[in-house]
C-alpha atoms as a PDB file:
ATOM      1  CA  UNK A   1     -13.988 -16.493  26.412  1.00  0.00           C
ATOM      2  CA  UNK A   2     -15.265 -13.771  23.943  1.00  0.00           C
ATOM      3  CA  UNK A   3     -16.973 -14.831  20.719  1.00  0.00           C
ATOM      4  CA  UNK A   4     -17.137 -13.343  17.762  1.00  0.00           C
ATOM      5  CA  UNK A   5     -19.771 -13.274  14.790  1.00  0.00           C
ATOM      6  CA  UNK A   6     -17.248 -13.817  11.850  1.00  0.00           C
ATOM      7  CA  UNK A   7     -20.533 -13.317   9.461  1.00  0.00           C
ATOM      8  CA  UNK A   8     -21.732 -10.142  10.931  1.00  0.00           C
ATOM      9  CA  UNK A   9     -18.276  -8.849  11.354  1.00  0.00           C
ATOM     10  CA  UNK A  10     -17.516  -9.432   7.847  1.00  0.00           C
ATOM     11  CA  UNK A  11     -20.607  -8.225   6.562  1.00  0.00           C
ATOM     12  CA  UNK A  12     -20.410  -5.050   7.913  1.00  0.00           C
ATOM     13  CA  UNK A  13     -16.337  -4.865   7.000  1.00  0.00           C
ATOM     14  CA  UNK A  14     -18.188  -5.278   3.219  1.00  0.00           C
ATOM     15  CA  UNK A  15     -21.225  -2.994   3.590  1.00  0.00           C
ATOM     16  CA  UNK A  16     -18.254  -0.371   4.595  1.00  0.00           C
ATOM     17  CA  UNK A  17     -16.626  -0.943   1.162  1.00  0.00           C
ATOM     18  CA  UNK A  18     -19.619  -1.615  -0.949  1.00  0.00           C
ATOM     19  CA  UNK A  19     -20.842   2.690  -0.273  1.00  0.00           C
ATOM     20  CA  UNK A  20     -17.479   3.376  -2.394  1.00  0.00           C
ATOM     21  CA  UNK A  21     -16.399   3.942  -5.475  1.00  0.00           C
ATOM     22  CA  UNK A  22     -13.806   2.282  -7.435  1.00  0.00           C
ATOM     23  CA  UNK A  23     -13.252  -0.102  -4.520  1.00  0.00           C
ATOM     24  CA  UNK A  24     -11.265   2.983  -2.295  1.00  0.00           C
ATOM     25  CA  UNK A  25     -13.508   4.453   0.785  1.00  0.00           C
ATOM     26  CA  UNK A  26     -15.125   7.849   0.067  1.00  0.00           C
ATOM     27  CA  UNK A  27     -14.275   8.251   3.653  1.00  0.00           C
ATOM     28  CA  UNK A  28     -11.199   7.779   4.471  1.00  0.00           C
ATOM     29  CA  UNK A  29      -9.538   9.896   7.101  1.00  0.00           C
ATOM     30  CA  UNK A  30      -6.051  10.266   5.233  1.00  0.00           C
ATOM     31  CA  UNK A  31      -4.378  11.876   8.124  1.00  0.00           C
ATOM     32  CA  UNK A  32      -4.699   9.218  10.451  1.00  0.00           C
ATOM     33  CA  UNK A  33      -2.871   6.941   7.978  1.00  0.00           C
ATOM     34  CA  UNK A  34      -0.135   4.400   9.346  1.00  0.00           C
ATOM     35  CA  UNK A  35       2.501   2.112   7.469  1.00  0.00           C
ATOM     36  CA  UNK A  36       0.120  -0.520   8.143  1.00  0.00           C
ATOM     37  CA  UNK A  37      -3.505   0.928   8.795  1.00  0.00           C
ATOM     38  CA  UNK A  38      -6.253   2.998   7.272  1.00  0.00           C
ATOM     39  CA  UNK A  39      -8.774   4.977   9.534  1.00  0.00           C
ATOM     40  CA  UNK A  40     -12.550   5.533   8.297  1.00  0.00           C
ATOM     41  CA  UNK A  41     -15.297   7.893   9.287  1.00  0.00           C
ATOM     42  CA  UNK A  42     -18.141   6.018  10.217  1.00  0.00           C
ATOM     43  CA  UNK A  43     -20.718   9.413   9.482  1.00  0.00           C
ATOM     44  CA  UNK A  44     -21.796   8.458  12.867  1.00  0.00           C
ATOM     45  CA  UNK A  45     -19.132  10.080  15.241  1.00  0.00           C
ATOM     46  CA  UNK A  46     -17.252   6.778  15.479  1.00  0.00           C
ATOM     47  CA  UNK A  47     -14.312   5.867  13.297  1.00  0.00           C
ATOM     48  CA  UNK A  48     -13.037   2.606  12.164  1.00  0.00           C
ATOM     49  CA  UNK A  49      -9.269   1.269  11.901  1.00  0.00           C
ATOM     50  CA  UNK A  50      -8.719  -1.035   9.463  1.00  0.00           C
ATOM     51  CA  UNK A  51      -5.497  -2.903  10.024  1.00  0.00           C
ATOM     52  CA  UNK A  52      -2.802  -4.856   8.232  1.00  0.00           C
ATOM     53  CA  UNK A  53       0.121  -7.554   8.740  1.00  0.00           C
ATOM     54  CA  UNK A  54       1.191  -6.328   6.039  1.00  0.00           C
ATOM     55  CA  UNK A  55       2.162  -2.839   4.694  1.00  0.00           C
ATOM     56  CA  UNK A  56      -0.728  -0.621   2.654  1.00  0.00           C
ATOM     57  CA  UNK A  57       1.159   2.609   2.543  1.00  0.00           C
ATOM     58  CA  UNK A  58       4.851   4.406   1.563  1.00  0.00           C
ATOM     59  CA  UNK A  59       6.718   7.273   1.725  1.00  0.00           C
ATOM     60  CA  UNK A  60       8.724   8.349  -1.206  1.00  0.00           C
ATOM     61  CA  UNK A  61      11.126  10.384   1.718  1.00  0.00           C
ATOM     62  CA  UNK A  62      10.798   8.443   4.951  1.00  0.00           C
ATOM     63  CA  UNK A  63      13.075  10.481   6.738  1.00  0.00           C
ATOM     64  CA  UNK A  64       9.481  13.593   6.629  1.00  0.00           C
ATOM     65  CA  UNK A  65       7.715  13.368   9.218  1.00  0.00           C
ATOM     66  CA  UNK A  66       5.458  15.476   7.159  1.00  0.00           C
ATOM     67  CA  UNK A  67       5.040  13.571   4.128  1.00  0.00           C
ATOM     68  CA  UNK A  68       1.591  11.776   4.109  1.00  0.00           C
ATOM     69  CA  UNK A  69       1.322   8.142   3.881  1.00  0.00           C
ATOM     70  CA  UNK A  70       0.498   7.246   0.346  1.00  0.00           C
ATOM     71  CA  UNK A  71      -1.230   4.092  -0.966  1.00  0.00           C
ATOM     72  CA  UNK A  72       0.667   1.261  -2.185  1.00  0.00           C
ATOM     73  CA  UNK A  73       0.369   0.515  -6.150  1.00  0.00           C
ATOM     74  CA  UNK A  74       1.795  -2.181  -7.574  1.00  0.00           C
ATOM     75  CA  UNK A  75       1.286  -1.564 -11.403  1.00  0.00           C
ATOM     76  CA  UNK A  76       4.430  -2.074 -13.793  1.00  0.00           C
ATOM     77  CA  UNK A  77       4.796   1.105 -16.082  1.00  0.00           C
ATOM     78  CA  UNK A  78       6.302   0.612 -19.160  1.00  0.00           C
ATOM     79  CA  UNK A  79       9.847   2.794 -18.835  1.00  0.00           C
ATOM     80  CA  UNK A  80      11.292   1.462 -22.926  1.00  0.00           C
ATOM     81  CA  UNK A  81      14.101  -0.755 -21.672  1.00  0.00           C
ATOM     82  CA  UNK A  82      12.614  -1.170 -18.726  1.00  0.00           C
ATOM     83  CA  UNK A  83       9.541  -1.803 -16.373  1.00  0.00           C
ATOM     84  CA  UNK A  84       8.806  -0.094 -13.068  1.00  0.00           C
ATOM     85  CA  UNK A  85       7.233  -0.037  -9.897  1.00  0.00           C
ATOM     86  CA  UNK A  86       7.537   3.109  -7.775  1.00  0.00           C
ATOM     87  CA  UNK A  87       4.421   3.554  -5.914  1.00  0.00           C
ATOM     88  CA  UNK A  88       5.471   1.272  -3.123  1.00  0.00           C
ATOM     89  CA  UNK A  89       8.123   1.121  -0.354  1.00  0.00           C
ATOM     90  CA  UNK A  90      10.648  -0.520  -2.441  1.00  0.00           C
ATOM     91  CA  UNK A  91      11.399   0.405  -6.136  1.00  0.00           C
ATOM     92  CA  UNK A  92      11.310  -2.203  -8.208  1.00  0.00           C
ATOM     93  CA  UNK A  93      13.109  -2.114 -11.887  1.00  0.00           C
ATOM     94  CA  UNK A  94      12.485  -5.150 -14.459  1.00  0.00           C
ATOM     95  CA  UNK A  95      14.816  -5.036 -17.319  1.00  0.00           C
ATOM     96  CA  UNK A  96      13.685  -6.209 -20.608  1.00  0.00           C
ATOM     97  CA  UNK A  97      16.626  -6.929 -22.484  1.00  0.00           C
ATOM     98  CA  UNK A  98      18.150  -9.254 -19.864  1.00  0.00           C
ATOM     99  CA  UNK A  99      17.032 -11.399 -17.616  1.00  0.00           C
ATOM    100  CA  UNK A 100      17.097  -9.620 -14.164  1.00  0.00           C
ATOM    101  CA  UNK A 101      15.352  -6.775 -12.037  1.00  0.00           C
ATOM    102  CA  UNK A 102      17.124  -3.916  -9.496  1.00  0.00           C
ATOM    103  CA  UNK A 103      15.327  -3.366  -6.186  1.00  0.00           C
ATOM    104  CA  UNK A 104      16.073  -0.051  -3.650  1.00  0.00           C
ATOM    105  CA  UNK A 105      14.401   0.324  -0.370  1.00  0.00           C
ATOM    106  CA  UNK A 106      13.185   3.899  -0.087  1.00  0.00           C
ATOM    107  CA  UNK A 107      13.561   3.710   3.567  1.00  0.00           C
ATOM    108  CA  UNK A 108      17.443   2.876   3.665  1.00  0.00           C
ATOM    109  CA  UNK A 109      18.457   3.828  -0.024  1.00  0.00           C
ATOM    110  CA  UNK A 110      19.843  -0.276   0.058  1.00  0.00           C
ATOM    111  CA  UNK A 111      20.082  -1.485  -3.439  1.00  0.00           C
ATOM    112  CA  UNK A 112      19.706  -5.068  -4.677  1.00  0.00           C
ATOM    113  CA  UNK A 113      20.940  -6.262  -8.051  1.00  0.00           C
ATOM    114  CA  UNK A 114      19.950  -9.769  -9.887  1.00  0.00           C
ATOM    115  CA  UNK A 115      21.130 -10.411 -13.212  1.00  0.00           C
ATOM    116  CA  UNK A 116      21.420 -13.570 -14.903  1.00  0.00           C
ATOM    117  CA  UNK A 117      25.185 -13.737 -16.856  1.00  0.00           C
ATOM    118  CA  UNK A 118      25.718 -16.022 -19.026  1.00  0.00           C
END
C-alpha cells in the first residue's frame, strides 16, 4: 500500500498559493480550466491539477463550447429591491421586501421560486 506525506503534500499545495497575490495563482493556465478543476504552471515544465468535488467554475452560456470557464463568486450585489448572485452556475435572486429568493440554473434555464405568503 502507497503512503502519503499529508504534511509535505500540504505544504507544498500552500507554498503554491502563498507566491500569489490576492489569494488567486499568478499562474494559472486558464485554458485548461474544467467545471471542477484548475491547472497551474509549475515554472518548471510540469503542471499541476488542482481538483474539486465540488464545482469552482461557470458558464454564463453552457451550450459554447467556446466560452471559457469562469471563476465562481459568490458575493450578493445590492440590485434596490433586490440582492443577487450571478457569478456562479445558478442565479440566485434574494428579495428584500418579502421573504423569499428565485433561483435559475444557467445550464437548463430551470427556475425555482420560494416565497413565503401569508
Amino acid at each position: 500500500m502507497a503512503t502519503i506525506d499529508v504534511k509535505k503534500y500540504n505544504k507544498g499545495i500552500i507554498d503554491h498559493y502563498e507566491k500569489t497575490s490576492n489569494g488567486k495563482p499568478v499562474n494559472e493556465i486558464i485554458s485548461l480550466r474544467k467545471e471542477n478543476s484548475k491547472t497551474f504552471d509549475n515554472q518548471d515544465g510540469s503542471n499541476t491539477l488542482i481538483a474539486s468535488t465540488g464545482l469552482v467554475h461557470y458558464k454564463e452560456n453552457y451550450q459554447d463550447s467556446k466560452e471559457q470557464w469562469k471563476d465562481i463568486d459568490t458575493t450578493q450585489v445590492d440590485k434596490g429591491d433586490h440582492f443577487l448572485v450571478e457569478k456562479s452556475p445558478v442565479i440566485v435572486k434574494i428579495y428584500k421586501d418579502k421573504v423569499g429568493y428565485e433561483i435559475t440554473a444557467r445550464r437548463t434555464g430551470h427556475k425555482f421560486i420560494v416565497e413565503l405568503m401569508g
